[in-house]
N, C-alpha and C. Protein backbone atom coordinates (compact mmCIF):
# COMPACT_ATOMS: atom_id res chain seq x y z
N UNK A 1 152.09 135.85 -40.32
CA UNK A 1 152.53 136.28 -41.64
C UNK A 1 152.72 135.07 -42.55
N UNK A 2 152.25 134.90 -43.54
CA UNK A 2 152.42 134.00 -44.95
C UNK A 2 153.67 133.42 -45.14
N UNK A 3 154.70 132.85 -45.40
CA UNK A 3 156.06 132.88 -46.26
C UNK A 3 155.54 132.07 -47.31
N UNK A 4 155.56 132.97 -48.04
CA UNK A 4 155.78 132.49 -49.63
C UNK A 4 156.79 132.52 -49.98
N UNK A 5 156.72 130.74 -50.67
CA UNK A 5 158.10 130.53 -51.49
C UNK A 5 157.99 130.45 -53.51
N UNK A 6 157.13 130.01 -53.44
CA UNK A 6 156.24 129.98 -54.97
C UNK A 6 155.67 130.96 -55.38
N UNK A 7 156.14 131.88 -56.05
CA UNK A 7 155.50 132.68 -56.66
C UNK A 7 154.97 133.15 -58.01
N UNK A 8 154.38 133.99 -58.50
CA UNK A 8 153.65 133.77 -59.85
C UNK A 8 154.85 134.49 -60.69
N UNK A 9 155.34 133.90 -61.97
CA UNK A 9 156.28 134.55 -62.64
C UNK A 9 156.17 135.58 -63.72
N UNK A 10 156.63 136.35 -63.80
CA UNK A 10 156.53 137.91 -64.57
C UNK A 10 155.73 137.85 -65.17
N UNK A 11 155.46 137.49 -66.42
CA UNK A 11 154.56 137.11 -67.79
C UNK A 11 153.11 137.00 -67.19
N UNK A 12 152.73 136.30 -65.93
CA UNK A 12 151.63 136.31 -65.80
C UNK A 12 151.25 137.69 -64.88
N UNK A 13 152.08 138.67 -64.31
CA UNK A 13 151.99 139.93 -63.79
C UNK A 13 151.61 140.70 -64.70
N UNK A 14 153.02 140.52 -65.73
CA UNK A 14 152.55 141.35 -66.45
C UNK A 14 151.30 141.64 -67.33
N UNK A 15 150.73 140.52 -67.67
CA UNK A 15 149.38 139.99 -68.74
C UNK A 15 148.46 140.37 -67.58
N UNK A 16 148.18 140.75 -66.42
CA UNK A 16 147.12 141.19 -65.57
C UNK A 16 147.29 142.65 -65.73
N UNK A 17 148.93 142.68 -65.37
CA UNK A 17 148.70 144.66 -65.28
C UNK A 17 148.24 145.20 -66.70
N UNK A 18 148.32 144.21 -68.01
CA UNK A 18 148.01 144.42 -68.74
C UNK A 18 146.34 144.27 -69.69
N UNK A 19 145.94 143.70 -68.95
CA UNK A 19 144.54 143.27 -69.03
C UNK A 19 144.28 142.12 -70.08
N UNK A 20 145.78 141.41 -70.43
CA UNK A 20 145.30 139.79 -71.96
C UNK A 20 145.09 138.97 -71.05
N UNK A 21 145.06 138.57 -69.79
CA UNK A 21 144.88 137.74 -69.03
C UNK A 21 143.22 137.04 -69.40
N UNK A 22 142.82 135.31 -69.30
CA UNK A 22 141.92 135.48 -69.01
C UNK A 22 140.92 135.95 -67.66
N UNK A 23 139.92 135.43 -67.58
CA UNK A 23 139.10 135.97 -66.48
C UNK A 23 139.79 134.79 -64.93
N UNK A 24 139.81 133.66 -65.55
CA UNK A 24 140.15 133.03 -64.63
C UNK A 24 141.58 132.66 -63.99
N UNK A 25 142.36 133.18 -64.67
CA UNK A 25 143.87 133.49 -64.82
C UNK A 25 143.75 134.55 -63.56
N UNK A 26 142.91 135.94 -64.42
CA UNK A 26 143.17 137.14 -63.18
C UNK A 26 142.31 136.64 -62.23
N UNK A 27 141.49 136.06 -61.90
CA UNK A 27 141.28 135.85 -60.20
C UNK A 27 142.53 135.30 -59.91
N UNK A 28 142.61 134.01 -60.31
CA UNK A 28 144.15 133.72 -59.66
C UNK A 28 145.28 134.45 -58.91
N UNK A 29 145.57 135.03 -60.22
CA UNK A 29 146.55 136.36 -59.91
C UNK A 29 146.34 137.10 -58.61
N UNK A 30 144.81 137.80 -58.89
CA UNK A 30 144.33 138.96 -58.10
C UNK A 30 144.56 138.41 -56.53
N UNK A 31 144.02 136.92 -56.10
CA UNK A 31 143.88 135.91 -54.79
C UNK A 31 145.69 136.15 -54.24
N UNK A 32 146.66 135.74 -55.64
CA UNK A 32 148.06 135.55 -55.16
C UNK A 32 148.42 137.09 -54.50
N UNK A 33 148.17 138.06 -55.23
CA UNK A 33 148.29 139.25 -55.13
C UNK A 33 148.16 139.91 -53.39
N UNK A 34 147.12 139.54 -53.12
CA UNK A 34 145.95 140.32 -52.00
C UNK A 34 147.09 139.10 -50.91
N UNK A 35 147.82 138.31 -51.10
CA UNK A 35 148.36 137.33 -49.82
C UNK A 35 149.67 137.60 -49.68
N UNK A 36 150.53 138.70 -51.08
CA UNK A 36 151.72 138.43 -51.00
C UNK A 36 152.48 140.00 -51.58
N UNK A 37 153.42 140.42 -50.43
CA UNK A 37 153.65 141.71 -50.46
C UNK A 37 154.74 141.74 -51.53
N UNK A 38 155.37 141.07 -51.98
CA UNK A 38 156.57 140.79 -52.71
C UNK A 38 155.44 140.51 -54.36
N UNK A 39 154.60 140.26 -54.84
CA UNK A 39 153.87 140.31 -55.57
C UNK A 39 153.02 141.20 -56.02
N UNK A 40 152.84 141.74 -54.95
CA UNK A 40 152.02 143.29 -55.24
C UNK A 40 152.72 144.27 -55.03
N UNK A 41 154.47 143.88 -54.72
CA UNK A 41 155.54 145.32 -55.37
C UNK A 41 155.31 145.13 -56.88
N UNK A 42 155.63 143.85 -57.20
CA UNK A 42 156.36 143.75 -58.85
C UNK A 42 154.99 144.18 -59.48
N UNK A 43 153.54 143.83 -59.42
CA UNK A 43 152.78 143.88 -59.88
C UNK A 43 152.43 145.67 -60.23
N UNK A 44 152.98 146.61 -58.86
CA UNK A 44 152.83 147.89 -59.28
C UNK A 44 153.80 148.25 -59.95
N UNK A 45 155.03 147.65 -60.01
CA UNK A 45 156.25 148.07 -61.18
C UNK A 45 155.62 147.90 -62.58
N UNK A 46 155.11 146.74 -62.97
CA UNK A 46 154.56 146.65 -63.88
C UNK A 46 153.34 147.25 -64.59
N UNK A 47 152.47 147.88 -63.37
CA UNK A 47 151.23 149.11 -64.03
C UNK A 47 152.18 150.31 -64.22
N UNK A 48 153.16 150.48 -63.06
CA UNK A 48 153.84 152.38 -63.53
C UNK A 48 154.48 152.08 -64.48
N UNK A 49 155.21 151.25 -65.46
CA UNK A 49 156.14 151.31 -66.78
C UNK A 49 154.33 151.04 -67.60
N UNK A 50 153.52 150.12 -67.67
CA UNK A 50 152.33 150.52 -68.36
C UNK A 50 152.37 152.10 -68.42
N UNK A 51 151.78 152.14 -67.40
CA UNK A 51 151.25 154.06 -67.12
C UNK A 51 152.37 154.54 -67.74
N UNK A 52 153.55 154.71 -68.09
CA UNK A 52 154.50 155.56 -68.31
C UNK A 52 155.01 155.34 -69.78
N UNK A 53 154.21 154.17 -70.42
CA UNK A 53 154.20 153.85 -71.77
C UNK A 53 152.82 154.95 -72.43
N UNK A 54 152.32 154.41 -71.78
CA UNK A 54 150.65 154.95 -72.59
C UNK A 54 150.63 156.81 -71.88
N UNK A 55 151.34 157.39 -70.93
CA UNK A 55 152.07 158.63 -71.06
C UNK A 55 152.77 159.20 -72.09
N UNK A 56 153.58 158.63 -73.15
CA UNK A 56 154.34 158.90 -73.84
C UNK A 56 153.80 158.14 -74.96
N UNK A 57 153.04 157.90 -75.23
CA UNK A 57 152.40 157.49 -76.61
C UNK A 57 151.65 158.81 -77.39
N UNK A 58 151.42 158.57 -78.43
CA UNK A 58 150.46 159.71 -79.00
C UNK A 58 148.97 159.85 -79.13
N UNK A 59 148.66 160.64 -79.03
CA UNK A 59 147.19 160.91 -78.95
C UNK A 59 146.62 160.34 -80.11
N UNK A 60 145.45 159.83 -79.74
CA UNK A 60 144.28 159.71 -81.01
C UNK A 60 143.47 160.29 -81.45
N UNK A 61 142.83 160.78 -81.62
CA UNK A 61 142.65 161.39 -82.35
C UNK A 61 140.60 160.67 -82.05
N UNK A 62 139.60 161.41 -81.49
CA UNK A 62 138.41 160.89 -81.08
C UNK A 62 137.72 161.20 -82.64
N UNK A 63 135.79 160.33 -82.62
CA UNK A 63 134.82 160.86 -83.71
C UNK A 63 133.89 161.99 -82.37
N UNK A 64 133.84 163.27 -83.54
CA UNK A 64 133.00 164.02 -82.53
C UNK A 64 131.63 163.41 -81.73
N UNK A 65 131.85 163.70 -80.68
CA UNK A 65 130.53 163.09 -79.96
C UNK A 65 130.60 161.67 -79.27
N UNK A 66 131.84 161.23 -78.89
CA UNK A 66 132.55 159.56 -78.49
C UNK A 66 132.00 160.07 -77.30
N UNK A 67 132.82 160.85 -76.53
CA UNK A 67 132.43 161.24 -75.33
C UNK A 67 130.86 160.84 -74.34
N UNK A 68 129.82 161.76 -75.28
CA UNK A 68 128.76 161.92 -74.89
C UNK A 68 128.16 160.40 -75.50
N UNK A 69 128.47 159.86 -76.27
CA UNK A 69 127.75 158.06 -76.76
C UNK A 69 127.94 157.43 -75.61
N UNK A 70 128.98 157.33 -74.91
CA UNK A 70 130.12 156.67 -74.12
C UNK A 70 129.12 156.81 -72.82
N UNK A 71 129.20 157.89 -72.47
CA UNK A 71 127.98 158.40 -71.00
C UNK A 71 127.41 157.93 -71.12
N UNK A 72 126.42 158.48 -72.51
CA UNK A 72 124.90 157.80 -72.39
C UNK A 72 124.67 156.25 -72.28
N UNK A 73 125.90 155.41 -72.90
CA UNK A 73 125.95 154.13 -72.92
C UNK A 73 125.92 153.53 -71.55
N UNK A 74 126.70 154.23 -69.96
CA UNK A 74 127.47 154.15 -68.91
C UNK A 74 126.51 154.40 -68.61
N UNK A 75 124.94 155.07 -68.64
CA UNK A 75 123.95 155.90 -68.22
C UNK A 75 122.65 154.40 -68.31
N UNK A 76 123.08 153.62 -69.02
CA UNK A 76 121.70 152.72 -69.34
C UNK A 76 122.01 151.09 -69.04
N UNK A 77 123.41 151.42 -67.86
CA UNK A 77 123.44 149.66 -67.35
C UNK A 77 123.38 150.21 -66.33
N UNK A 78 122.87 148.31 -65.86
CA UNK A 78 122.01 148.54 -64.42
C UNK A 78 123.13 149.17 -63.34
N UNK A 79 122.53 149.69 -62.43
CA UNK A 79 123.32 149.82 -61.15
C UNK A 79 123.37 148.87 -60.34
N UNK A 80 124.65 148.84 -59.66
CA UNK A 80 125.19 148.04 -58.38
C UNK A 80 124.60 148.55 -56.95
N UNK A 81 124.42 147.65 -56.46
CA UNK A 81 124.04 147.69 -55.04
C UNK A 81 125.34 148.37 -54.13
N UNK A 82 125.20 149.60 -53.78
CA UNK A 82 126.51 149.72 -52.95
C UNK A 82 126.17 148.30 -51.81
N UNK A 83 127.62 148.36 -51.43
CA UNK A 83 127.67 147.18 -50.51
C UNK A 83 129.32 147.73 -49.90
N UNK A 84 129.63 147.25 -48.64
CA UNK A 84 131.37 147.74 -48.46
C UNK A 84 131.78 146.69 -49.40
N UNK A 85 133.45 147.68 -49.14
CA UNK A 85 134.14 146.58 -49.65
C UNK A 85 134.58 144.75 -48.44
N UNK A 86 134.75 143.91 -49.81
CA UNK A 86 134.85 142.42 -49.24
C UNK A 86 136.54 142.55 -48.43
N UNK A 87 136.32 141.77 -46.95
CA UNK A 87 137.12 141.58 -46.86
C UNK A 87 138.08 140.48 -46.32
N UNK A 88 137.57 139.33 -47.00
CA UNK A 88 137.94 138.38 -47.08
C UNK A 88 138.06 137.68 -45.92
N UNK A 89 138.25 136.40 -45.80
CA UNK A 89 138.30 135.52 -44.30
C UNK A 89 139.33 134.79 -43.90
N UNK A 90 139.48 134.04 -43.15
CA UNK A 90 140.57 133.12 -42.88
C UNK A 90 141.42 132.26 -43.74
N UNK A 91 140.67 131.68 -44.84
CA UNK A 91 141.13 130.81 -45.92
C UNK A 91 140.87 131.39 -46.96
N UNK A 92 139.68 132.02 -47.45
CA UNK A 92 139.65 132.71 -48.70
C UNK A 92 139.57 134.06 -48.93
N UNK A 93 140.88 134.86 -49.31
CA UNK A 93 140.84 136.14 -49.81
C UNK A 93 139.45 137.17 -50.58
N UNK A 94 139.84 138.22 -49.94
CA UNK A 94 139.09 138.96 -50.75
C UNK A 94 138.68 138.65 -52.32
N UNK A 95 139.49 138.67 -53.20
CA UNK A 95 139.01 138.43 -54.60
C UNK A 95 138.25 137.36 -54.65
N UNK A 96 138.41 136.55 -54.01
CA UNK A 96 137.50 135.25 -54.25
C UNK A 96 135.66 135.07 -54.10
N UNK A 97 135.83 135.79 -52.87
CA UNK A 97 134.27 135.87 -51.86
C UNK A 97 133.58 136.05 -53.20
N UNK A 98 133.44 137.65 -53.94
CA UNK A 98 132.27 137.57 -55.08
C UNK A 98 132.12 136.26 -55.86
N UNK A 99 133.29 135.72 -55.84
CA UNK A 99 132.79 134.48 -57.31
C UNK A 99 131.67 133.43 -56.19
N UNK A 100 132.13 133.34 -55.28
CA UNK A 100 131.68 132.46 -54.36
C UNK A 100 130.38 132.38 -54.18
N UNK A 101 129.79 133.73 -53.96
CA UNK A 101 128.07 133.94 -54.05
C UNK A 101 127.33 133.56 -55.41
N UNK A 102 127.74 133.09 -56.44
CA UNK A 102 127.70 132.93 -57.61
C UNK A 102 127.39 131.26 -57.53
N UNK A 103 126.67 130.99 -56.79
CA UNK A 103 125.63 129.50 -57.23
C UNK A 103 126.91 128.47 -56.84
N UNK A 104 127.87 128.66 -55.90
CA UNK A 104 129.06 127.56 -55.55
C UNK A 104 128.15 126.21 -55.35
N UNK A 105 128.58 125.26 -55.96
CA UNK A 105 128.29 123.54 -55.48
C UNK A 105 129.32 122.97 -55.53
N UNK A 106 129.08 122.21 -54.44
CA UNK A 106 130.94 121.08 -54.37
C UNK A 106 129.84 119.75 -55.19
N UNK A 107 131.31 119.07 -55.55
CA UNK A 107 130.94 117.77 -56.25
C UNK A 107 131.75 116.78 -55.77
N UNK A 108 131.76 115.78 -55.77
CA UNK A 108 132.21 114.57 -55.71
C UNK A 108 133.45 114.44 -57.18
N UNK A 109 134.44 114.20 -56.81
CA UNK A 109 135.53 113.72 -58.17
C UNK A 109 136.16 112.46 -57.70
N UNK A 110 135.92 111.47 -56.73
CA UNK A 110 136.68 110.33 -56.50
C UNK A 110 137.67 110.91 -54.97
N UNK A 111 138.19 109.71 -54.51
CA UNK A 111 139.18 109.49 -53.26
C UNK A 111 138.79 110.73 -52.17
N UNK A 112 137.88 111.23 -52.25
CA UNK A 112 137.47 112.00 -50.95
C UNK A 112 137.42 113.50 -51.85
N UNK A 113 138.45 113.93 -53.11
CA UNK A 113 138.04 115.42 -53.62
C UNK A 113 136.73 115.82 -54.12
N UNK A 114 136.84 116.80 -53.43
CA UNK A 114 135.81 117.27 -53.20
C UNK A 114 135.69 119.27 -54.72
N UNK A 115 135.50 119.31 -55.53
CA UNK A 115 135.49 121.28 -56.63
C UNK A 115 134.25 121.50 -56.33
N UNK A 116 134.78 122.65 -56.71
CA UNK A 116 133.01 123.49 -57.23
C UNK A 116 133.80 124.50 -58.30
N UNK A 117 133.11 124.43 -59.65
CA UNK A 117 133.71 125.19 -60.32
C UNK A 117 133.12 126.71 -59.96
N UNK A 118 134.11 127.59 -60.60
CA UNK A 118 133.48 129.04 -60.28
C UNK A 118 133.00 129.71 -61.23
N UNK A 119 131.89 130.61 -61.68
CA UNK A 119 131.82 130.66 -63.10
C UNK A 119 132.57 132.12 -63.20
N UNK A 120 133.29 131.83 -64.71
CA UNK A 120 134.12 132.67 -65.37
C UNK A 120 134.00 133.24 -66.83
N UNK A 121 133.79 134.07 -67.14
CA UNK A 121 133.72 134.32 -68.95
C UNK A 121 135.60 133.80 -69.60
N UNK A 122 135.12 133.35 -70.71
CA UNK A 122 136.18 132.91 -71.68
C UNK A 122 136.56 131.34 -71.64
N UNK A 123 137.66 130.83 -72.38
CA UNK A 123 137.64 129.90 -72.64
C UNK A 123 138.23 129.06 -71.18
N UNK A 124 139.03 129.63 -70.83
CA UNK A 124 139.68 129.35 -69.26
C UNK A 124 139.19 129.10 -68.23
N UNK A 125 139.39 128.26 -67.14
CA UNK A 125 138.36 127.77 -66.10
C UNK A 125 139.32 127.56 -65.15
N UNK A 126 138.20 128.11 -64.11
CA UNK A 126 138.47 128.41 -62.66
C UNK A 126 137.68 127.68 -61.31
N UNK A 127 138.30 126.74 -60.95
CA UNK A 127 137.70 125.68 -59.64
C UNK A 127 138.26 125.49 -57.61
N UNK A 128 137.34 125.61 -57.37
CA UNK A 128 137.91 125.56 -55.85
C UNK A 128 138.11 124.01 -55.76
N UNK A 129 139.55 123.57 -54.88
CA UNK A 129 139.60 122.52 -54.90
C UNK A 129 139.58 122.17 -53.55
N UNK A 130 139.48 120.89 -52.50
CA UNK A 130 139.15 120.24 -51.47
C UNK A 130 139.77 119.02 -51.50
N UNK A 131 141.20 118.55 -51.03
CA UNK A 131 141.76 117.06 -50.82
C UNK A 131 142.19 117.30 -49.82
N UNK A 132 141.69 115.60 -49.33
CA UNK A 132 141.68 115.54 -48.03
C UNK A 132 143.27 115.49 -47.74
N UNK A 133 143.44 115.38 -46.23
CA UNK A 133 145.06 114.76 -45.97
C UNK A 133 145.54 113.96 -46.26
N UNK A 134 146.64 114.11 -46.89
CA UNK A 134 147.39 112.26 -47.32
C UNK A 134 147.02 111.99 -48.58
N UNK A 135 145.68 112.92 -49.03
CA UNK A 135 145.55 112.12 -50.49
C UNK A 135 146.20 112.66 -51.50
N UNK A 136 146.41 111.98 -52.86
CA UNK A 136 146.99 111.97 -53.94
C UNK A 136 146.01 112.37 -54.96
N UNK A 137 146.19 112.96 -55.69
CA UNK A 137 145.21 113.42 -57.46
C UNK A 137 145.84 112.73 -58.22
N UNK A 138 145.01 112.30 -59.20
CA UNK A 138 145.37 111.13 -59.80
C UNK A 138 146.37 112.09 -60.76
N UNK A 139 147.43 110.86 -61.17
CA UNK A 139 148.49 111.11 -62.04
C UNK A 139 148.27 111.82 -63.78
N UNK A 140 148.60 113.23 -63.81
CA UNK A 140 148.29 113.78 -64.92
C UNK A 140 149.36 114.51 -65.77
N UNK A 141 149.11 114.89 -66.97
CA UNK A 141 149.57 115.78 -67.54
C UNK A 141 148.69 117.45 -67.66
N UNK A 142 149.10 118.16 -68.98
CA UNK A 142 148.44 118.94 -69.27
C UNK A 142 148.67 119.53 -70.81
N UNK A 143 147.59 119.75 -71.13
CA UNK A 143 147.02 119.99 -72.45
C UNK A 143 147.35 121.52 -72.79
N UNK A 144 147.87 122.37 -71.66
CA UNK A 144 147.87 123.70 -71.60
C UNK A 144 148.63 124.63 -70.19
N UNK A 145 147.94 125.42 -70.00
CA UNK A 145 148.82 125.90 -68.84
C UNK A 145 147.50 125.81 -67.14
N UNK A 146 148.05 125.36 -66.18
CA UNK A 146 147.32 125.24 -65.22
C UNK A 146 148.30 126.18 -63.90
N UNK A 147 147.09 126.71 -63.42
CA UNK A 147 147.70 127.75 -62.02
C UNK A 147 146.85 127.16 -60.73
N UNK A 148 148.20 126.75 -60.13
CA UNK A 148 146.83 126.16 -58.50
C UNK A 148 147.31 127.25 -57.44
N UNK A 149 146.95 127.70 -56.84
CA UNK A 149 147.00 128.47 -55.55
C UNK A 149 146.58 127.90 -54.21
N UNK A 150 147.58 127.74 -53.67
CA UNK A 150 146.87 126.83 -51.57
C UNK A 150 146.37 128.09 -51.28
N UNK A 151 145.39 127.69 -50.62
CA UNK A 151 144.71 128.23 -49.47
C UNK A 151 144.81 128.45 -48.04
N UNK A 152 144.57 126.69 -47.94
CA UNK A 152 144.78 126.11 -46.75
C UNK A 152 145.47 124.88 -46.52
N UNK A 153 146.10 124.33 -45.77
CA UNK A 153 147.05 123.17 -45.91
C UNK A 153 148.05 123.38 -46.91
N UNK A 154 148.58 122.13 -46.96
CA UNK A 154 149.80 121.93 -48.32
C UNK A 154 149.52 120.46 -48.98
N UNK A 155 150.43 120.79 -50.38
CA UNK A 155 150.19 119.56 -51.00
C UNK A 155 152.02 119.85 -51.18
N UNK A 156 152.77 118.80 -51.73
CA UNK A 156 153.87 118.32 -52.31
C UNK A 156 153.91 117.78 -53.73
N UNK A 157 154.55 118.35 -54.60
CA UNK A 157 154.54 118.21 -56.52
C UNK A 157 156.23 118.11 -56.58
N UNK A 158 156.44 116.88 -56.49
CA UNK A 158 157.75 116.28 -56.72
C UNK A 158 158.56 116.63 -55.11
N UNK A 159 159.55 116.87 -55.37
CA UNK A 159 160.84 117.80 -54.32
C UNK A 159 159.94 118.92 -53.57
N UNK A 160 159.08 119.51 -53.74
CA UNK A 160 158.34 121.30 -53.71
C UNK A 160 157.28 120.95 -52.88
N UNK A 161 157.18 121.78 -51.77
CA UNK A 161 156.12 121.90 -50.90
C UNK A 161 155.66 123.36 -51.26
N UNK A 162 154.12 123.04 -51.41
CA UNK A 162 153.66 124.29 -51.97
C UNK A 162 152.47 124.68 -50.41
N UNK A 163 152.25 125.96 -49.72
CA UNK A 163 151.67 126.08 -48.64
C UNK A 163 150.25 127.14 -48.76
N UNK A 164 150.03 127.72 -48.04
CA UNK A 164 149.03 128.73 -48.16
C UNK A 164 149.71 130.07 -48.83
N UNK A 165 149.28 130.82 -50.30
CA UNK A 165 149.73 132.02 -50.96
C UNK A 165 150.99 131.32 -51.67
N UNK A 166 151.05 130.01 -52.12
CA UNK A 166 152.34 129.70 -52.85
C UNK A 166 151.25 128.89 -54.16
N UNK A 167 151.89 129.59 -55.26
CA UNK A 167 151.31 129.08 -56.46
C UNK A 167 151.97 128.06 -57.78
N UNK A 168 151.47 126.68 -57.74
CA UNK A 168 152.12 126.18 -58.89
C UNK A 168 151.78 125.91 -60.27
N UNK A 169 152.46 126.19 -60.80
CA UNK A 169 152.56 126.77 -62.35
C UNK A 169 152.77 125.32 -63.27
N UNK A 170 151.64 125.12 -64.03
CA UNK A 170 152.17 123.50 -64.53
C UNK A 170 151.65 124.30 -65.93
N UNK A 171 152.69 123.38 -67.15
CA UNK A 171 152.75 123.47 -68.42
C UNK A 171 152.09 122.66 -68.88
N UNK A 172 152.50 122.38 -70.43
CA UNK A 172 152.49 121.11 -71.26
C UNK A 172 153.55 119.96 -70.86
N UNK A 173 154.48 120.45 -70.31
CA UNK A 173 155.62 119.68 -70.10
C UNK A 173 155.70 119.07 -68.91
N UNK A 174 154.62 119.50 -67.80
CA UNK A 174 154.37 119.12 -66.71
C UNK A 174 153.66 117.65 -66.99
N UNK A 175 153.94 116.40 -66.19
CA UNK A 175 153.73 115.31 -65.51
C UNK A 175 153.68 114.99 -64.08
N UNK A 176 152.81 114.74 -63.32
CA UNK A 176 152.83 114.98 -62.26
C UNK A 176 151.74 114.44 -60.83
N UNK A 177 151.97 114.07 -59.88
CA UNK A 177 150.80 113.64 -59.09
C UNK A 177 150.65 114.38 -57.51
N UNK A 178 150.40 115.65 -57.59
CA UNK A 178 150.47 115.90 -56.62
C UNK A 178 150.04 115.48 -55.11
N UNK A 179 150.19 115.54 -54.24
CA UNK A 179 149.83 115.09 -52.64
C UNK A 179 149.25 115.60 -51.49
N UNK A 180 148.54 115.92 -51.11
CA UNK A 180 148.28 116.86 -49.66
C UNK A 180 148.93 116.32 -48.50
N UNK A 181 149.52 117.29 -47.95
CA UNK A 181 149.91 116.99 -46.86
C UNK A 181 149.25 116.32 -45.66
N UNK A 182 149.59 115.41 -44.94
CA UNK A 182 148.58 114.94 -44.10
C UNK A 182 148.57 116.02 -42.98
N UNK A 183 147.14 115.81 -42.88
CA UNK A 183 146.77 116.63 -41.65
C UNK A 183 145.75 117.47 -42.47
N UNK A 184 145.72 118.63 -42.01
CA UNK A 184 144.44 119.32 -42.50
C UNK A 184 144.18 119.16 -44.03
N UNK A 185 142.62 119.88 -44.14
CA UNK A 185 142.37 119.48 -45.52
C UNK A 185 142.97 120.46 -46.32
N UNK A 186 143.62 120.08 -47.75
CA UNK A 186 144.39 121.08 -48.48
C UNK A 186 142.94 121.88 -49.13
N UNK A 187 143.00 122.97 -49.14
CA UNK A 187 142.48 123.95 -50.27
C UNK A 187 142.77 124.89 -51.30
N UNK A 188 142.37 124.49 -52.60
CA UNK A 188 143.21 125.54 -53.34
C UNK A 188 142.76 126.07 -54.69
N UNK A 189 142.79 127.05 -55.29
CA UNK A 189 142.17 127.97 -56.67
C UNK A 189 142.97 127.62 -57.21
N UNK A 190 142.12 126.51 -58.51
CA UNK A 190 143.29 126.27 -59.17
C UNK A 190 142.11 126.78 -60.93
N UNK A 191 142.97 127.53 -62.04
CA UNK A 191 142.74 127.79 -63.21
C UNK A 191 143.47 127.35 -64.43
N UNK A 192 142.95 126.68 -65.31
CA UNK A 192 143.31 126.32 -66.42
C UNK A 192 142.82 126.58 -68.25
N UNK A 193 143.46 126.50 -68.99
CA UNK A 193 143.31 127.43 -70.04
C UNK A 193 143.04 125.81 -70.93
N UNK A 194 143.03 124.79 -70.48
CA UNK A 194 142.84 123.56 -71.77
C UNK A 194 142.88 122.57 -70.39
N UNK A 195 142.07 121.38 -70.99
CA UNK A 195 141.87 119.78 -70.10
C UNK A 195 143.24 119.94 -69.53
N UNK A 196 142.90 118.52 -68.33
CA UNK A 196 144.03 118.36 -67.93
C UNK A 196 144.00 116.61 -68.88
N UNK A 197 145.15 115.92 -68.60
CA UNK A 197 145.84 114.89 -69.56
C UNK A 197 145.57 113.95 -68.44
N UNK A 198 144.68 112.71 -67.94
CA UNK A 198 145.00 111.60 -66.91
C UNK A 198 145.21 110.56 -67.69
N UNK A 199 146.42 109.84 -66.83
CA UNK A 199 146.73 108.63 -67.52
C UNK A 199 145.91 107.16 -67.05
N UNK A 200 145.04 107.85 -65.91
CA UNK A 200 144.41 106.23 -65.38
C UNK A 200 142.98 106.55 -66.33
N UNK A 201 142.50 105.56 -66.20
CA UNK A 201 141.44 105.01 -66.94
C UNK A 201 140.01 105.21 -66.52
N UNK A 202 140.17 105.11 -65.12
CA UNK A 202 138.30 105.87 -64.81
C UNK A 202 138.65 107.26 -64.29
N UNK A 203 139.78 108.19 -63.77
CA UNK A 203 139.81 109.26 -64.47
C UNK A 203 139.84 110.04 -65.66
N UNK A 204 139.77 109.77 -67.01
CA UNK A 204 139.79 109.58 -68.13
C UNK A 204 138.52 109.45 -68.35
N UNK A 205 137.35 108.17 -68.20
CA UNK A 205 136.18 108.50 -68.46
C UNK A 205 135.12 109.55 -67.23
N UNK A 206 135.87 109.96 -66.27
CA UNK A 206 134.88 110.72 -65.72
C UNK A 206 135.51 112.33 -66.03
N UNK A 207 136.15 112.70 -66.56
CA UNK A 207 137.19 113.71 -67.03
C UNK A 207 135.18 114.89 -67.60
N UNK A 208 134.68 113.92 -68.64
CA UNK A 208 133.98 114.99 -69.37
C UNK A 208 132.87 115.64 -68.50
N UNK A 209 132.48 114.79 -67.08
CA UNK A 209 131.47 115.06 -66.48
C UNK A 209 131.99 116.09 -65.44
N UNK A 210 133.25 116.03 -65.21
CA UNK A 210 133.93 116.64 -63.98
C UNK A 210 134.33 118.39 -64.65
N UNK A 211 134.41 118.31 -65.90
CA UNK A 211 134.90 119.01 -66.80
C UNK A 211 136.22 120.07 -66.09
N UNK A 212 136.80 119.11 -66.24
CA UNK A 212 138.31 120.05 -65.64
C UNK A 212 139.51 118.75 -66.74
């Protein structure tokens, strides 16, 4: 069984059960979700007060013939391959696997890390990450809001050991160098909505090629 101690905080539950999330935000979410039973209570509290809002709202009022546009529209994209459903593996959850078939390449970023970004619609971006044991990411800020999720192993961000299904939440206000734990290799989904901020200098010029 998991113990999660990090978990994702309301605002971003709620912006999924609500659908403003971006694309790469809700994988996040969806990955934390599928690992953590205490996350996928609050997460259904938050669709039944949805559901029980848009219950008690008022009707709209349709243009004759929405209905039948709507079909015919639903009638002229391609079909899906049935396939079962995914069910995920040892290190990476269900939600993840589809992005994964989606042209994954790892890259080289310095000291042994190893991404592959995942592709996502919108402005927000979503990357699998790979540091080895013992190593350090270079010392950063952030330009925006960043969500990392472990996988596998742990890393340490100040005082906080973050493990497999524990997610950390970095701001604008965040400064920070996180660590992997030695020993196995850390893995982790991490999404961000703007650059990250490095203060060293050949992270900084390899920043535009790495594009994270």
């Amino acid at each position: 069984m998991t113990m999660i101690r990090h978990h994702l905080p309301d605002a971003l539950l709620m912006g999924y059960a609500a659908g403003t999330l971006p694309e790469a935000f809700n994988l996040v979410v969806a990955t934390h979700v599928s690992l953590s039973d205490e996350a996928r209570a609050r997460l259904g509290a938050f669709e039944a007060v949805g559901g029980s809002v848009i219950d008690d709202a008022d009707a709209a009022e349709m243009a004759s013939g929405s209905l039948d546009r709507m079909m015919a529209r639903l009638d002229m994209l391609p079909q899906a391959n049935a396939r079962a459903p995914l069910a995920g593996d040892a290190i990476y959850p269900a939600p993840l696997l589809d992005y994964m078939t989606r042209g994954l390449k790892w890259q080289s970023v310095g000291r042994g890390v190893k991404q592959a970004i995942l592709k996502t619609d919108g402005a927000a971006s979503a990357r699998l990450i790979r540091i080895p044991g013992g190593q350090a990411m270079p010392d950063h800020g952030h330009k925006g809001t960043e969500l990392t999720l472990v996988l596998q192993g742990a890393f340490m961000d100040g005082n906080r050991r973050y493990a497999r299904g524990d997610v950390d939440v970095a701001t604008e206000e965040t400064e920070h160098t996180p660590m992997a734990e030695a020993g196995v290799e850390c893995i982790c989904l991490a999404a961000s909505d703007a650059p990250l901020k490095f203060h060293g200098l050949l992270p900084r010029l390899a920043q535009p090629f790495f594009k994270i």
